[in-house]
Protein backbone atom coordinates (compact mmCIF):
# COMPACT_ATOMS: atom_id res chain seq x y z
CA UNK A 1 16.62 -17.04 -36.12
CA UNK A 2 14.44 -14.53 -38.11
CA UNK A 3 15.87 -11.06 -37.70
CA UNK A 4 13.12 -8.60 -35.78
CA UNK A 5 12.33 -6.26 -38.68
CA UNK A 6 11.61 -9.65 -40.47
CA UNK A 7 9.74 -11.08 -37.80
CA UNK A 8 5.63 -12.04 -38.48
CA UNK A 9 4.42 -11.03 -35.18
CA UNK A 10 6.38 -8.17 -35.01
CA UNK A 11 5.44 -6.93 -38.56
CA UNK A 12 1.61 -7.43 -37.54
CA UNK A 13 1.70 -5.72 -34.31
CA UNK A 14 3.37 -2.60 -35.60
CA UNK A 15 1.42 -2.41 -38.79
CA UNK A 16 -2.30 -2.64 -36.53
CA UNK A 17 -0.61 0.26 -34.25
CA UNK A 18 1.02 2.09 -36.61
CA UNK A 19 -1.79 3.36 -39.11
CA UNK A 20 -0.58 6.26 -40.85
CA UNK A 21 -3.58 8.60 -39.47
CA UNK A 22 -3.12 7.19 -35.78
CA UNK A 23 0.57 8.04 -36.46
CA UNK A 24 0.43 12.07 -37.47
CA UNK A 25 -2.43 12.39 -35.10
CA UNK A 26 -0.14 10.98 -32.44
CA UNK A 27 2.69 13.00 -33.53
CA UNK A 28 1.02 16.66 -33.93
CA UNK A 29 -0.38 15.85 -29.92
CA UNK A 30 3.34 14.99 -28.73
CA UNK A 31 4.13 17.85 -30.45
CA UNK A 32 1.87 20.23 -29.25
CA UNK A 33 2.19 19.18 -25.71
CA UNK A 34 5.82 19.25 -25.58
CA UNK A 35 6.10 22.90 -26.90
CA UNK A 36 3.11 24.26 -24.34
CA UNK A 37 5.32 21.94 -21.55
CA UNK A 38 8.45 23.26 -22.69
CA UNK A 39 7.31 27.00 -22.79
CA UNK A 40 5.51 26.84 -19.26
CA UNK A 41 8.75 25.71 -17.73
CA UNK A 42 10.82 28.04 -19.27
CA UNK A 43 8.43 31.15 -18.53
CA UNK A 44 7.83 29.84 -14.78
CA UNK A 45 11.84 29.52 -14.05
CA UNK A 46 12.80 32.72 -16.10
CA UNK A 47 14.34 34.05 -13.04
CA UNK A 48 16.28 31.23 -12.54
CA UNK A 49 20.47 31.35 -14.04
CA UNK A 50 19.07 31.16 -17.67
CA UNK A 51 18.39 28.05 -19.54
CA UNK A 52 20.98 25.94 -17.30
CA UNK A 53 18.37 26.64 -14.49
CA UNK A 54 14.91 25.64 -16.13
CA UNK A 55 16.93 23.12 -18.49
CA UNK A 56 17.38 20.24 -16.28
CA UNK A 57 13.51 20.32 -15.16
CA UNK A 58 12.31 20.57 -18.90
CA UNK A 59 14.27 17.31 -19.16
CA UNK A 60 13.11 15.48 -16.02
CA UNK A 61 9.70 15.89 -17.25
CA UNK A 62 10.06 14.71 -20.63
CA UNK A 63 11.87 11.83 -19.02
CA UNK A 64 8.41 11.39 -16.59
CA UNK A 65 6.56 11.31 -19.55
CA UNK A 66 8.35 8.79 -21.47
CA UNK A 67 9.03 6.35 -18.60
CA UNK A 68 5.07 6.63 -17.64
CA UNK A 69 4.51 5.71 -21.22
CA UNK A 70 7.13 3.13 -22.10
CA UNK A 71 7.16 1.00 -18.46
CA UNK A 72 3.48 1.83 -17.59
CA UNK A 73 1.66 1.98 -21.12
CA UNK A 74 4.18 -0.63 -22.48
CA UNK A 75 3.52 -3.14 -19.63
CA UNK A 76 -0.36 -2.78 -19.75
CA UNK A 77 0.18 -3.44 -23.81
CA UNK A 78 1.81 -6.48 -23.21
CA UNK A 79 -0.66 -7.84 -20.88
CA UNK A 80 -3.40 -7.05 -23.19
CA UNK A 81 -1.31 -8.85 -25.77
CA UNK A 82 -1.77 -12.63 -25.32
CA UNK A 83 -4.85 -11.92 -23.21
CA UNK A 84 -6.85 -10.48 -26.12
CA UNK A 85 -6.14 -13.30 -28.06
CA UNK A 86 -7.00 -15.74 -25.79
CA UNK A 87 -10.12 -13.90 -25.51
CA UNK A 88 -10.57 -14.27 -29.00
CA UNK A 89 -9.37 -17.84 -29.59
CA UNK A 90 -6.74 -17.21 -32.05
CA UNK A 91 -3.79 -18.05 -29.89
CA UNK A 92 -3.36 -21.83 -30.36
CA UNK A 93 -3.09 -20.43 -34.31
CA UNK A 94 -0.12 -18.91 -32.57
CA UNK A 95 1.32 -21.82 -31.18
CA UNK A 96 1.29 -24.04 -34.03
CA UNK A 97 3.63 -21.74 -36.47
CA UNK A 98 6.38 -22.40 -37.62
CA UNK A 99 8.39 -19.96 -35.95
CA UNK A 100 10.28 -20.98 -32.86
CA UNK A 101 9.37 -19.89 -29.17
CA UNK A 102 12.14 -17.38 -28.88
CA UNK A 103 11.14 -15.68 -32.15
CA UNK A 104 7.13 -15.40 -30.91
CA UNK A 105 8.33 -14.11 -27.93
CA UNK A 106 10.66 -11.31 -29.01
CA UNK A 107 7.57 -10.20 -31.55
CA UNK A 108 5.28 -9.95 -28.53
CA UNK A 109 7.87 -8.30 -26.40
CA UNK A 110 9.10 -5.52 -29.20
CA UNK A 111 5.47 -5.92 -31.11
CA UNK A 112 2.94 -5.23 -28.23
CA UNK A 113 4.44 -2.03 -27.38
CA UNK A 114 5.09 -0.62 -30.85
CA UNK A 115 3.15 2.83 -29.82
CA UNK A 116 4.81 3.26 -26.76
CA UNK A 117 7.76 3.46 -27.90
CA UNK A 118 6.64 5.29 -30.75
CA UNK A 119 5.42 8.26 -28.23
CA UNK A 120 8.05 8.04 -26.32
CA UNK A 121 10.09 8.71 -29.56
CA UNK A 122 7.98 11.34 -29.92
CA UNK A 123 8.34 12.98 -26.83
CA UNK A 124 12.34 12.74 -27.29
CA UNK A 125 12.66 16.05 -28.86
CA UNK A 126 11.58 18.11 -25.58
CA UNK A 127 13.99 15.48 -23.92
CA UNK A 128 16.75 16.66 -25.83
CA UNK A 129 15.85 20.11 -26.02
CA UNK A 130 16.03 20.46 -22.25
CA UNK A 131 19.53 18.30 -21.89
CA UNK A 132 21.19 20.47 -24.22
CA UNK A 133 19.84 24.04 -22.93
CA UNK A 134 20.73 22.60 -19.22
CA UNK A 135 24.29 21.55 -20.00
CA UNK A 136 23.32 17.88 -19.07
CA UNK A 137 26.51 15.65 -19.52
CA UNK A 138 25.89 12.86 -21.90
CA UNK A 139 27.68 10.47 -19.86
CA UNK A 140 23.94 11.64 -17.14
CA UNK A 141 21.75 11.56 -20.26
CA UNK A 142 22.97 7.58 -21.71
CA UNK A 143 22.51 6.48 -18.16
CA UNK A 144 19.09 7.89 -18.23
CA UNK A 145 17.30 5.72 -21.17
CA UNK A 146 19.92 2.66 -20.28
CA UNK A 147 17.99 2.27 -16.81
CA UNK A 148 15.08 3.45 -18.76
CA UNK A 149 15.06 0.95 -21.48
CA UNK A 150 16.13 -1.90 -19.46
CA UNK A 151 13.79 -1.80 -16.86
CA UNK A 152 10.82 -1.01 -19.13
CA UNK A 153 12.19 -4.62 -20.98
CA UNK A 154 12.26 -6.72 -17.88
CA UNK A 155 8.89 -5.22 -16.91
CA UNK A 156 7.69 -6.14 -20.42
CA UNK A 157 8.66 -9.53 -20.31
CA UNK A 158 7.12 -9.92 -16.91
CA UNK A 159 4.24 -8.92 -18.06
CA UNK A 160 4.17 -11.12 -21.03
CA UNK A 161 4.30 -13.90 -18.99
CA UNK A 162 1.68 -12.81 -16.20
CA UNK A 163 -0.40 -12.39 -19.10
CA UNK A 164 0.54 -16.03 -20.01
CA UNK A 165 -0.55 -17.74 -17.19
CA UNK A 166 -3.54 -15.84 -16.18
CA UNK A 167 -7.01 -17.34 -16.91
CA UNK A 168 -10.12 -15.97 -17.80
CA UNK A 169 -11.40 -13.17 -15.83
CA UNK A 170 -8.39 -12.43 -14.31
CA UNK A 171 -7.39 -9.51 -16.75
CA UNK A 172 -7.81 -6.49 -14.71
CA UNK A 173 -5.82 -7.96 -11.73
CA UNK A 174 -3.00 -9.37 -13.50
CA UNK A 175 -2.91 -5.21 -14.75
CA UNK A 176 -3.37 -4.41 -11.06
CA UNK A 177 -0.61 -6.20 -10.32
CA UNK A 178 1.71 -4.93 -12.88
CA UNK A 179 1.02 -1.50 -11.72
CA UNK A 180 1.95 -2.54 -7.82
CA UNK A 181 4.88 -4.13 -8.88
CA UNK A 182 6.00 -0.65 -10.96
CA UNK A 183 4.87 1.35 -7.81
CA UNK A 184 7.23 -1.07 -5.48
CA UNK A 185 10.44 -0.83 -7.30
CA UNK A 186 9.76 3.27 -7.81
CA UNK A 187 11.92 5.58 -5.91
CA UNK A 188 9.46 7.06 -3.84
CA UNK A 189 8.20 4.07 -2.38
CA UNK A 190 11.31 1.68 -1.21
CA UNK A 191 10.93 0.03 2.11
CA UNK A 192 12.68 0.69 5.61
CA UNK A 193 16.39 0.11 4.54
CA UNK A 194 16.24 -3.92 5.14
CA UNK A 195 18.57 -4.08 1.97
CA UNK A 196 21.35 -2.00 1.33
CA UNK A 197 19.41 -1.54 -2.54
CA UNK A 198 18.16 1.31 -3.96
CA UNK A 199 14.67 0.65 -6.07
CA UNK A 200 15.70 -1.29 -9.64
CA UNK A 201 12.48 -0.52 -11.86
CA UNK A 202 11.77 1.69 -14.92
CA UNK A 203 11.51 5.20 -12.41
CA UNK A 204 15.04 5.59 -11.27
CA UNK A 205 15.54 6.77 -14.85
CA UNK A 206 13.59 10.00 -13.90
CA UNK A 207 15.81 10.04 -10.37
CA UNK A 208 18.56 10.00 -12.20
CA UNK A 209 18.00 13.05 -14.26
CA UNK A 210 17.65 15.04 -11.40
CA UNK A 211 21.20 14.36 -10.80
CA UNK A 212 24.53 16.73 -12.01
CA UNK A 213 26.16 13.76 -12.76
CA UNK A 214 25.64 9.69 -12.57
CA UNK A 215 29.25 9.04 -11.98
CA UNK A 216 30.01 10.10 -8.23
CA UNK A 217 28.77 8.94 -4.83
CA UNK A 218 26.28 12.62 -4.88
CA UNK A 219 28.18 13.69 -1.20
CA UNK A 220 26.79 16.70 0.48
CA UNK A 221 28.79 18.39 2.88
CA UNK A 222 26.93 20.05 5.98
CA UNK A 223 27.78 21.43 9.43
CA UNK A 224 27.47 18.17 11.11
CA UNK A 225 29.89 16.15 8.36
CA UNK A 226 29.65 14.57 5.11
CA UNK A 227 26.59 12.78 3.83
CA UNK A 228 25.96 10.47 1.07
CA UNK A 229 22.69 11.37 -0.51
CA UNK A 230 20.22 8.26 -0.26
CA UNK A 231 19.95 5.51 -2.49
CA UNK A 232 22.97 6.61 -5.26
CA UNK A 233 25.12 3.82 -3.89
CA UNK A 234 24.58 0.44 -2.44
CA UNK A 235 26.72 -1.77 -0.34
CA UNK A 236 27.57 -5.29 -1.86
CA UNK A 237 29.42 -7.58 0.26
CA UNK A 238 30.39 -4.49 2.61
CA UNK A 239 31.72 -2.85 -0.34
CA UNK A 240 30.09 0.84 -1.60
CA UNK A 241 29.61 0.53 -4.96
CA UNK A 242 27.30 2.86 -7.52
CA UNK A 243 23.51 1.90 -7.94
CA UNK A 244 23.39 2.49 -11.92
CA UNK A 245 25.94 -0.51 -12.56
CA UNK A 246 24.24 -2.86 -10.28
CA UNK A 247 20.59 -2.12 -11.39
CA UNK A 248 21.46 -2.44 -15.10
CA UNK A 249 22.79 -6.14 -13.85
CA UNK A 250 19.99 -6.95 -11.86
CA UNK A 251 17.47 -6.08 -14.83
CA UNK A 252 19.04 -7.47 -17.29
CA UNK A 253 19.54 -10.85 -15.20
CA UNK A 254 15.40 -10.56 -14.12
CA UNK A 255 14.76 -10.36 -18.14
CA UNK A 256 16.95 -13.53 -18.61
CA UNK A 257 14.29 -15.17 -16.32
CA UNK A 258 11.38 -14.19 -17.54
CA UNK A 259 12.66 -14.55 -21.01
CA UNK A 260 13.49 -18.37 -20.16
CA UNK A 261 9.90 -19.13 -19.26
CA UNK A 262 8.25 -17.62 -21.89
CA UNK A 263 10.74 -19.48 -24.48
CA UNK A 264 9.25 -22.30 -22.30
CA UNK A 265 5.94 -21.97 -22.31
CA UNK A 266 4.74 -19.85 -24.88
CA UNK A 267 4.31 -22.47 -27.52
CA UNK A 268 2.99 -25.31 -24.87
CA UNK A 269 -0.82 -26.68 -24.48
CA UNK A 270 -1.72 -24.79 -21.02
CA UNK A 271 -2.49 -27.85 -19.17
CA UNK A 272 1.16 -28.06 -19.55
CA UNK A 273 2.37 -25.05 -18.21
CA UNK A 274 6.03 -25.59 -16.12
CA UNK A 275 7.24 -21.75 -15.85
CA UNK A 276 11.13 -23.54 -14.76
CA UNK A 277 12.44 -26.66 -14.82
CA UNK A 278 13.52 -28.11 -11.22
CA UNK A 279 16.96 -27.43 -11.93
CA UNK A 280 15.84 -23.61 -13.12
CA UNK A 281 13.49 -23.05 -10.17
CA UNK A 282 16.10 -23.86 -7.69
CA UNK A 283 18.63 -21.85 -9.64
CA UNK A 284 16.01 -18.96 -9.77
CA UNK A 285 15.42 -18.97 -5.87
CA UNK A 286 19.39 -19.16 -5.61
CA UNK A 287 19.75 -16.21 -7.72
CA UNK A 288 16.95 -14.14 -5.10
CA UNK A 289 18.53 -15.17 -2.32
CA UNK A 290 21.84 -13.99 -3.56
CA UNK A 291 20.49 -10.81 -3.38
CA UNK A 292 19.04 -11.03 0.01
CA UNK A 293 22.37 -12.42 1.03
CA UNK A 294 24.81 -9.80 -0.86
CA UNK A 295 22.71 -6.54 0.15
CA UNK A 296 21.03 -7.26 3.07
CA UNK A 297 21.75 -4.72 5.97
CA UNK A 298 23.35 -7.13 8.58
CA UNK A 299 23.65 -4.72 11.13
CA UNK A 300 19.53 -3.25 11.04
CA UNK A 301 18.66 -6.38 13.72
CA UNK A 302 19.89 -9.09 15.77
CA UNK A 303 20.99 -12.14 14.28
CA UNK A 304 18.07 -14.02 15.26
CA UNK A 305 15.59 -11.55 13.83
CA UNK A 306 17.79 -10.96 10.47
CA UNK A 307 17.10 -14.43 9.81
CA UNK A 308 13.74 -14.48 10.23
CA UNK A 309 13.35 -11.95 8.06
CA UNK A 310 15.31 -13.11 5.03
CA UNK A 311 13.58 -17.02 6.18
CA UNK A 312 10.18 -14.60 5.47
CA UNK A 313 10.77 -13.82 2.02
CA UNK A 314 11.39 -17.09 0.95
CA UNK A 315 8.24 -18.16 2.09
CA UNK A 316 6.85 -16.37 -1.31
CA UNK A 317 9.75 -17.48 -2.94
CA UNK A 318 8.76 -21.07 -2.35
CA UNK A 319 5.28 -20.49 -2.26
CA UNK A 320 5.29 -19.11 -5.83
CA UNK A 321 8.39 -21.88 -7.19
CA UNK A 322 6.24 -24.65 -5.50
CA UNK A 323 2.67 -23.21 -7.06
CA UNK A 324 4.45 -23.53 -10.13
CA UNK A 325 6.08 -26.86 -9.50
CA UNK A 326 3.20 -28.71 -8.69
CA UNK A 327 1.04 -31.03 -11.17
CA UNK A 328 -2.14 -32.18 -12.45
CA UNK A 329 -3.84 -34.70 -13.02
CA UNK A 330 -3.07 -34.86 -16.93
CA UNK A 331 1.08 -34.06 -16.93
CA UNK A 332 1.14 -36.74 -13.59
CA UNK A 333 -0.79 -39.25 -16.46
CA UNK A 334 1.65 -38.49 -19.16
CA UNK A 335 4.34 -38.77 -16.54
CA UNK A 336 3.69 -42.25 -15.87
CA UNK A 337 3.35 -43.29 -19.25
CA UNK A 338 6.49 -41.94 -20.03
CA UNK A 339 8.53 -42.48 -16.74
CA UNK A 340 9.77 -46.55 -16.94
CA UNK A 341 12.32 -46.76 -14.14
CA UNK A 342 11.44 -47.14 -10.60
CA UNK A 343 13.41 -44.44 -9.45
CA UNK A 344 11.53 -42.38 -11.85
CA UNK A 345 8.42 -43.23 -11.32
CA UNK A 346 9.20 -42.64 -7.13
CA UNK A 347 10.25 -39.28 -8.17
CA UNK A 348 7.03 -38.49 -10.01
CA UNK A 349 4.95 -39.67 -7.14
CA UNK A 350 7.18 -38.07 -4.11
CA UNK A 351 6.79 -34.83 -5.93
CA UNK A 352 7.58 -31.69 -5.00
CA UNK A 353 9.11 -33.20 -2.01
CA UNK A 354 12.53 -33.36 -2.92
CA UNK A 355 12.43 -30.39 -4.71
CA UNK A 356 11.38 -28.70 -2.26
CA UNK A 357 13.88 -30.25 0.51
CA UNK A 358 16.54 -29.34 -1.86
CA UNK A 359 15.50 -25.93 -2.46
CA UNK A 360 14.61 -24.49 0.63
CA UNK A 361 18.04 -26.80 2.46
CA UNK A 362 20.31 -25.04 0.14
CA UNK A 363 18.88 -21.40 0.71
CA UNK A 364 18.44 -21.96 4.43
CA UNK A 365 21.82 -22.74 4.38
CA UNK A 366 22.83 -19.79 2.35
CA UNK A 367 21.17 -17.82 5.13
CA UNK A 368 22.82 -19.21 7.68
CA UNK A 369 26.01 -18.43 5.93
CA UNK A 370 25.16 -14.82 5.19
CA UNK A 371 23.92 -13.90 8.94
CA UNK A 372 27.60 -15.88 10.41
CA UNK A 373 29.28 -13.89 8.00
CA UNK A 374 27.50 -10.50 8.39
CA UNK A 375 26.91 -10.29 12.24
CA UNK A 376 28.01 -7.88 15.06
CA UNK A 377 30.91 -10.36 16.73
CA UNK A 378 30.44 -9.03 19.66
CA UNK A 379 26.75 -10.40 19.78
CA UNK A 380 26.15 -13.92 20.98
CA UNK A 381 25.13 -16.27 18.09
CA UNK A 382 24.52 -19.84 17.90
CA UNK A 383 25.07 -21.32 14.72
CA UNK A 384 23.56 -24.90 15.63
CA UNK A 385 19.74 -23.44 16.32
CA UNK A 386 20.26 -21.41 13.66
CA UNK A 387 20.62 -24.70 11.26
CA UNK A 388 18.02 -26.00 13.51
CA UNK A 389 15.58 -23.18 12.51
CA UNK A 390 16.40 -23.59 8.84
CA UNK A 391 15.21 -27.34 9.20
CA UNK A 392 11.93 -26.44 10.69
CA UNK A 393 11.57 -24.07 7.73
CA UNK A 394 12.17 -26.91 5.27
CA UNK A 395 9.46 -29.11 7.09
CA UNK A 396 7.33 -26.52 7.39
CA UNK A 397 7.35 -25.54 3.63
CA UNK A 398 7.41 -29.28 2.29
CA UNK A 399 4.66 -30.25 4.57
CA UNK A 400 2.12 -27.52 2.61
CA UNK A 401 3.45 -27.95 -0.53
CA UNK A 402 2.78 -31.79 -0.14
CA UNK A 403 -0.61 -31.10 0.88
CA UNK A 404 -1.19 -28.73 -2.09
CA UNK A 405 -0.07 -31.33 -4.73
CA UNK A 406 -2.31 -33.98 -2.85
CA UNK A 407 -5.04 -31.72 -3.39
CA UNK A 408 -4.04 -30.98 -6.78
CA UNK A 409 -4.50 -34.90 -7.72
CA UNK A 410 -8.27 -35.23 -6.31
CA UNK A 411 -11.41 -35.28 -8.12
CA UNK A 412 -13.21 -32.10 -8.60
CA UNK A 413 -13.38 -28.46 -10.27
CA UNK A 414 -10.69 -26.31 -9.29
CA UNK A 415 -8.80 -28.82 -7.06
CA UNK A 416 -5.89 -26.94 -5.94
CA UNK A 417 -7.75 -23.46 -5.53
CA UNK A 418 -9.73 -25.20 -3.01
CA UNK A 419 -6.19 -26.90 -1.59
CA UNK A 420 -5.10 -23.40 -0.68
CA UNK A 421 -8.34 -21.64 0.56
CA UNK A 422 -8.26 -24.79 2.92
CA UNK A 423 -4.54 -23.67 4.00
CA UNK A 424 -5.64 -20.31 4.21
CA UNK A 425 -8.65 -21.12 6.76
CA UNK A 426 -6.70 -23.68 8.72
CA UNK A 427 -3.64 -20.97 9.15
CA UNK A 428 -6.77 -18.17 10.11
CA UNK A 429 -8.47 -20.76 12.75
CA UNK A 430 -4.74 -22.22 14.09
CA UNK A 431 -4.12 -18.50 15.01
CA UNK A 432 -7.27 -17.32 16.43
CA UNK A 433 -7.41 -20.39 18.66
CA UNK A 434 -4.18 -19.70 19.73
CA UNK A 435 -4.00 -16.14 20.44
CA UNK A 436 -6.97 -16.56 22.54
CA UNK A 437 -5.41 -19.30 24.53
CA UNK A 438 -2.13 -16.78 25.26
CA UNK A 439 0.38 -19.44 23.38
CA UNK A 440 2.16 -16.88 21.53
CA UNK A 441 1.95 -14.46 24.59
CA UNK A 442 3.46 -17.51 27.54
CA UNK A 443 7.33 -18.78 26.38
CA UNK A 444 6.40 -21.80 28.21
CA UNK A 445 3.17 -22.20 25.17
CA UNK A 446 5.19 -20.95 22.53
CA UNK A 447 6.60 -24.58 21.30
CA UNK A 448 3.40 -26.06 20.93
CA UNK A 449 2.42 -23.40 17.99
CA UNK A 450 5.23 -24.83 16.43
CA UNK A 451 3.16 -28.13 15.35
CA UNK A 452 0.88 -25.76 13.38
CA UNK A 453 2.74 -22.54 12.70
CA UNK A 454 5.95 -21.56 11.28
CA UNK A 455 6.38 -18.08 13.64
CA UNK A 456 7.47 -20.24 16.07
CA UNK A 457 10.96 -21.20 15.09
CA UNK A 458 11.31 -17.48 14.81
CA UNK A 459 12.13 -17.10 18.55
CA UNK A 460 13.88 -20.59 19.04
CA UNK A 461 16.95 -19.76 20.84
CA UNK A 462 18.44 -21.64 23.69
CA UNK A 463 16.37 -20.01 25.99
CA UNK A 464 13.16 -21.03 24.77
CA UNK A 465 15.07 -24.33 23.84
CA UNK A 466 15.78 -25.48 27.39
CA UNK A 467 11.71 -24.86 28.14
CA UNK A 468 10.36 -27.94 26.41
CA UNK A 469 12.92 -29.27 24.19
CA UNK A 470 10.78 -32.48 23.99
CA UNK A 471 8.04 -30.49 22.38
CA UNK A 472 10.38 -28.72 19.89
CA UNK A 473 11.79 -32.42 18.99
CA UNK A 474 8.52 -33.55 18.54
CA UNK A 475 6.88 -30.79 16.67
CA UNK A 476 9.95 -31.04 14.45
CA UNK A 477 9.15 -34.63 14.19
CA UNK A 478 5.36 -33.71 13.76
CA UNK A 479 5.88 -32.16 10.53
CA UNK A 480 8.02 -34.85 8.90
CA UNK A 481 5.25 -37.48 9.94
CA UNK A 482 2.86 -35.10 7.65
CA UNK A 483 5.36 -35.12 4.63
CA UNK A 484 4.87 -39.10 4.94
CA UNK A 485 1.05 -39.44 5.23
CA UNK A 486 0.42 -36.59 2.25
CA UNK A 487 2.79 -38.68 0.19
CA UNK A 488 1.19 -41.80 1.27
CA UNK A 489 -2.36 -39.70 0.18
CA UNK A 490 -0.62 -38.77 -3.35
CA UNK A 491 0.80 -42.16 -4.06
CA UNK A 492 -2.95 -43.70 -3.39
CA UNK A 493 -4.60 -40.87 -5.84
CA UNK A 494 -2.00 -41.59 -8.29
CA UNK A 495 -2.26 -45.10 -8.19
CA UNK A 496 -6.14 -44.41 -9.00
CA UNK A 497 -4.82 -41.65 -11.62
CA UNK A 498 -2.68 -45.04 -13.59
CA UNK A 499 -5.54 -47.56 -12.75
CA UNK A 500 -8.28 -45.13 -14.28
CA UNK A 501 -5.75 -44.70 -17.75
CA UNK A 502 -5.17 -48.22 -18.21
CA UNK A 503 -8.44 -49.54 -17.82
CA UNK A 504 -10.02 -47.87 -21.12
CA UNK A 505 -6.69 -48.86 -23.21
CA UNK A 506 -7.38 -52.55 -22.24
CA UNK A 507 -11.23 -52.08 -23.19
CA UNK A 508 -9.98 -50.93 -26.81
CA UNK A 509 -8.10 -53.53 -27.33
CA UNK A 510 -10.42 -56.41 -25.83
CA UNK A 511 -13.56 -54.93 -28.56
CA UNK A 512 -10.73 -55.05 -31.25
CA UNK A 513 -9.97 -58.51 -30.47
């Protein structure tokens, strides 16, 4: 592999955004800035115990600065990276190089950003000068850019690949949703404590500088006891452990994703697109629910409703792995003409089905294992309607995929957008009609939502079990009926998908003869 300072794309990106006048005009403006900055805080917190007390706040807000630039500025750069040259055709001259996918992809992931890391270079200075005038122990100031520099890497490489797979006229929200996703995993903004898991972006960098020191569980001793100050530790497996460690990991495990499906994709015709393998999507939405599983806060709900909760988060987990998963019309064709066995071709037209019976059996189960493991044993629990509640969510999930790769496979522009816009207005209607009728409001209604909706299986217990178990049986059975008949639908559009190829191929060769 071509080392990075030899790498084409690299070399071009930093050469277009490193131009010697953009450079000292850069420079002389981080400059500037960061001696007004550094003055102002040191002439506002005179008063304070010397430079040990304005120190540490001349430091946190070089750090702001630099993570704003480097996760924020970086990220957008990315994004703008492939996009632009989409925009101006000259990616497929991309994809036909001779260097290999990995190499493209680290010179878009180091390239695209050149300047931001070049101000936040700049901006290091006032950094330093405020660590060293506030006594900041290096052991607080490596920990510091290591969060920093990881998490502005995974975010990089995420949005390398958003950028990717968008499509035309999708530029500003695929930024939008960069900047949500760097607003989510901030400090500031973390959830009710569902997960034992403080926030693992780019920001906890500038957290952390706020801190004495990294190494220590930051306890604060009051009137009323000893308290841990929120968010420095987490709790895997019941054990307390420190959050710097297990972000780094996390990160660094996220980039190996997103790094996989760029090596992937990057260099493939877009009709082509497969962001994982089967094997890698199910080992993806392992490695998530690991996470749910290991840091989830057993003890913030009942049983029932911790599983519905962690059953709810898959639902985008599964929804986005079977969006990607699913195929046209063109990879089904070169499927078949590739695919000779029977059990191969099956496969190809059963698909996602197994898949997604595999995937979402093995995390369901996972759950189940995590909420027997993690409970309060001195609340009830019933581990058979738990199971039974993990194999509605299986039907449930297989059943729309199905229906979205059926939809997929038809005739028309934009097949598969319309696919979900019709799940979307059958799931609106379904719950209208239903709310109005006081199913979800009457236990002795509630099972018969459960032929339409998922939320159902949420509050199947043995209570609402001994209602109507023959209506939970056969909306169980319901769903697994639907699996068949979209099959059935795919198997007919794919036969017409194989018909459709051969016929011109036997044309050709009856004019030749």
């Amino acid at each position: 592999m071509t080392a990075l300072w030899s790498n084409p794309e690299f070399i071009r990106n930093v050469r277009s955004q490193l131009r010697p006048g953009k450079v000292i005009a850069t420079a002389c403006i981080c400059a500037a800035i960061s001696v007004a900055t550094g003055f102002a805080i040191s002439h506002q917190y005179k008063s304070a115990a010397g430079p040990y007390g304005w120190g540490p706040v001349v430091f946190q807000v070089a750090v702001w600065l630099q993570v704003l630039m480097l996760a924020a500025g970086g990220g957008i750069a990315c994004i703008n990276s492939i996009h632009r040259e989409k925009e101006q055709n000259t990616f497929d001259y991309q994809r036909v190089t001779r260097m290999t996918p990995l190499e493209l992809t680290l010179g878009k992931l180091f390239g695209a950003p050149a300047f931001s890391y070049f101000v936040c270079l700049c901006v290091m200075p006032l950094a330093i000068f405020g660590a060293v005038m506030g006594k900041l122990k290096f052991s607080n100031f490596v920990a510091v850019y290591a969060v920093m520099l990881v998490g502005s890497v995974m975010m990089h490489l995420l949005a390398l690949l958003i950028s990717l797979l968008t499509v035309k006229g999708s530029h500003t929200a695929a930024i939008l949703l960069l900047l949500v996703l760097l607003w989510v995993t901030s400090p500031g903004s973390a959830p009710p404590r569902i997960f034992q898991l403080a926030p693992c972006g780019p920001f906890y960098a500038a957290q952390i500088a706020a801190w004495e020191s990294w190494d220590d569980t930051a306890r604060v001793a009051t009137s009323a006891g000893t308290y841990e100050i929120p968010r420095t530790v987490d709790v895997f497996f019941g054990q307390k452990i420190h959050h710097v460690p297990v972000l780094l990991a996390i990160d660094l495990m996220f980039a190996g994703w997103f790094l996989l499906a760029m090596v992937r994709n990057i260099k493939r015709d877009p009709n082509y697109y497969e962001i994982y393998s089967p094997l890698q999507a199910l080992g993806f939405a392992l490695y998530l629910n690991l996470l749910f599983v290991t840091f989830f806060n057993w003890q913030s709900a009942p049983q029932v409703d911790n599983q519905a909760i962690l059953l709810s988060l898959n639902i985008g987990v599964f929804f986005c792995l079977g969006l990607g998963a699913l195929r046209n019309r063109e990879r089904v064709r070169r499927i078949l003409r590739v695919e000779q066995t029977d059990a191969n071709r099956w496969l190809a037209t059963a698909w996602p089905a197994p898949l997604m019976i595999a995937g979402t059996l093995v995390v369901g189960l996972l759950i189940v294992f995590g909420v027997a493991e993690g409970r309060d044993l001195r609340l009830e629990w019933n581990a058979n309607f738990a199971v039974l509640r993990t194999l509605f969510f299986v039907a449930w999930i297989t059943r729309d995929m199905q229906f979205l790769q059926w939809m997929g496979l038809r005739r028309g522009k934009h097949p598969l957008v319309m696919g979900v816009l019709f799940l979307v207005v059958f799931y609106v209607c379904v719950s209208i009609l239903m709310a109005s009728l006081g199913i979800y409001s009457t236990p002795e209604r509630t099972p018969f939502s459960a032929f339409f909706v998922p939320s159902a299986i949420y509050v199947l217990d043995h209570s609402a079990w001994a209602l109507r178990p023959a209506i939970w049986i056969a909306a169980f059975i319901a769903q697994w009926v639907l699996v068949v008949v979209f099959i059935a639908l795919q198997r007919q559009s794919i036969e017409e998908l194989d018909s459709s190829a051969s016929v011109p191929v036997a044309a050709a060769v009856a004019t030749q003869t």
